[in-house]
Protein backbone atom coordinates (compact mmCIF):
# COMPACT_ATOMS: atom_id res chain seq x y z
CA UNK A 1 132.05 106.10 127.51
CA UNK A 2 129.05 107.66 128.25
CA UNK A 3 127.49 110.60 125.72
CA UNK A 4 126.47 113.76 127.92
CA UNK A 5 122.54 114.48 127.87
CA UNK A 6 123.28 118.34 126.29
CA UNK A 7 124.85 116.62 122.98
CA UNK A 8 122.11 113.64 123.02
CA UNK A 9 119.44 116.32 122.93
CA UNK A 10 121.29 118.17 120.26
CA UNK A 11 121.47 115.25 118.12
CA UNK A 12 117.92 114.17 118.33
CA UNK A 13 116.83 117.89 117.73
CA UNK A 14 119.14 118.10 114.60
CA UNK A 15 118.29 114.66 113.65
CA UNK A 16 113.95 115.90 114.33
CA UNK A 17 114.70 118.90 112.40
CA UNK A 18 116.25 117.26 109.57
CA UNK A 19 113.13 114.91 109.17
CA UNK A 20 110.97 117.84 109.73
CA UNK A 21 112.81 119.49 106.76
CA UNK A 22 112.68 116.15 104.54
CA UNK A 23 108.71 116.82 105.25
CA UNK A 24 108.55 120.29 104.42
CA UNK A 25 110.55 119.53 101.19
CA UNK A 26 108.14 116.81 100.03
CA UNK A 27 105.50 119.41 100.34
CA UNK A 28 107.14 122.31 98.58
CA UNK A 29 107.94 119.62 95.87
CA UNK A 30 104.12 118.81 95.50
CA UNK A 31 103.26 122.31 95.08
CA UNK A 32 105.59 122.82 92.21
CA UNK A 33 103.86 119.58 90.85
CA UNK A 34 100.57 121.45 91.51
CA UNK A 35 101.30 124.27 89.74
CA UNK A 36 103.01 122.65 86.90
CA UNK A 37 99.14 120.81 86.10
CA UNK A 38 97.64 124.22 87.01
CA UNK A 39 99.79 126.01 84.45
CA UNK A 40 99.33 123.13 81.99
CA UNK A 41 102.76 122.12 81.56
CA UNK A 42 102.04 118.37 82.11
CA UNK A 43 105.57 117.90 81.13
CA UNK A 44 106.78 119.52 83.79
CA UNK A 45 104.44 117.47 86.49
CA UNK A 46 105.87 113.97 84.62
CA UNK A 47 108.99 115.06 85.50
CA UNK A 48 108.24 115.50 89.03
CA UNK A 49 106.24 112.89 89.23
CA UNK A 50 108.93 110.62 87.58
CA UNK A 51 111.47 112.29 90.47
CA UNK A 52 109.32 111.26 93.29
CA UNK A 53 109.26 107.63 91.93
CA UNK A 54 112.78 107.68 92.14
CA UNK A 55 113.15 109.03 95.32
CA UNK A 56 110.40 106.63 97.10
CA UNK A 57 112.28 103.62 95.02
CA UNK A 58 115.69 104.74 96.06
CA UNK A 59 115.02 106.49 99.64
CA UNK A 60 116.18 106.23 102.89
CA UNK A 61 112.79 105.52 104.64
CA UNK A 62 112.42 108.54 106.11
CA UNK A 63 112.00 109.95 102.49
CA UNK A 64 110.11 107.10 101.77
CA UNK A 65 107.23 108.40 104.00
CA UNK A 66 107.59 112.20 102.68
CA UNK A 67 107.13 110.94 99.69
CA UNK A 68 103.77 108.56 100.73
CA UNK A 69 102.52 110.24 103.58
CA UNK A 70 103.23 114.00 101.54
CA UNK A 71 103.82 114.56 98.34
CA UNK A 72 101.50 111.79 97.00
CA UNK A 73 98.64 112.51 99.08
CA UNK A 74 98.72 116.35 98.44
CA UNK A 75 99.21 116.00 94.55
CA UNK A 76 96.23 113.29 94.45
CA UNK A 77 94.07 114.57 96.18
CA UNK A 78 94.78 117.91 94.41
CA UNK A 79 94.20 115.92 90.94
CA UNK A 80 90.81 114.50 92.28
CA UNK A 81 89.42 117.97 93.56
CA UNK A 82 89.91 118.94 89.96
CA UNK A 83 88.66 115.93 87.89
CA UNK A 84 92.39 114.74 86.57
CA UNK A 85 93.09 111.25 85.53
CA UNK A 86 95.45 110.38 87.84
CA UNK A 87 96.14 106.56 86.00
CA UNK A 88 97.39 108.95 83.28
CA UNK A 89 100.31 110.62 85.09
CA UNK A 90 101.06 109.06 88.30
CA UNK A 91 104.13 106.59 87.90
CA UNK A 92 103.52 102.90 88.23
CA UNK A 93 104.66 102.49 91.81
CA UNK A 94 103.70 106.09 93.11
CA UNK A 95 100.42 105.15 91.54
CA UNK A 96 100.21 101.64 93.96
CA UNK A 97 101.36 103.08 96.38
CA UNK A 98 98.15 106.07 95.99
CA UNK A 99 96.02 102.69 95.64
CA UNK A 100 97.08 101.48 99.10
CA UNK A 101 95.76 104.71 100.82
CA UNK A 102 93.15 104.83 99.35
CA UNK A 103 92.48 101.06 100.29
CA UNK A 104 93.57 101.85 103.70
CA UNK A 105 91.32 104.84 104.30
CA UNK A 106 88.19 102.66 103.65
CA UNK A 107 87.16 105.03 101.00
């Protein structure tokens, strides 16, 4: 059985748009976390910090790069701008995984 072209391109637009939204998610998350440091309530940026661990550990891999490629290089690079010690609140494997781009960028 063959599957007609109209619903293949349907699938791979839902299936572009739901990785576009998985993207657009991770960066709405890492402005909360933004504004949670801004605001001072370094609770509430554990807390989403300790989320996105969970969600890079546990992901499918699409979140998996959200989460890398996203939401950790927004809130870092948002925490160096301003002089935060990001050792202090980054999770132990969000905080590797920060290590390995900046490793890979040759900075």
């Amino acid at each position: 059985m063959t599957i007609p072209y109209s619903f293949k391109n349907k699938y791979y637009l839902r299936m572009k748009n739901q990785v576009t939204s998985i993207y657009k998610q991770a960066e709405r998350f890492a402005e909360i976390t933004k504004k949670s440091i801004i605001s001072g309530n370094i609770v509430r940026a554990k807390k989403c910090l300790a989320l996105a661990e969970r969600l890079f550990i546990s992901g499918s891999i699409e979140t998996k790069n959200a989460i890398s490629n996203v939401y950790v290089f927004s809130v870092s690079s948002f925490m160096e701008v301003r002089h935060c010690n990001i050792s202090h609140l980054f999770p132990q494997t969000l905080k590797a995984e920060y290590i390995k781009q900046i490793n890979t960028s040759g900075v």
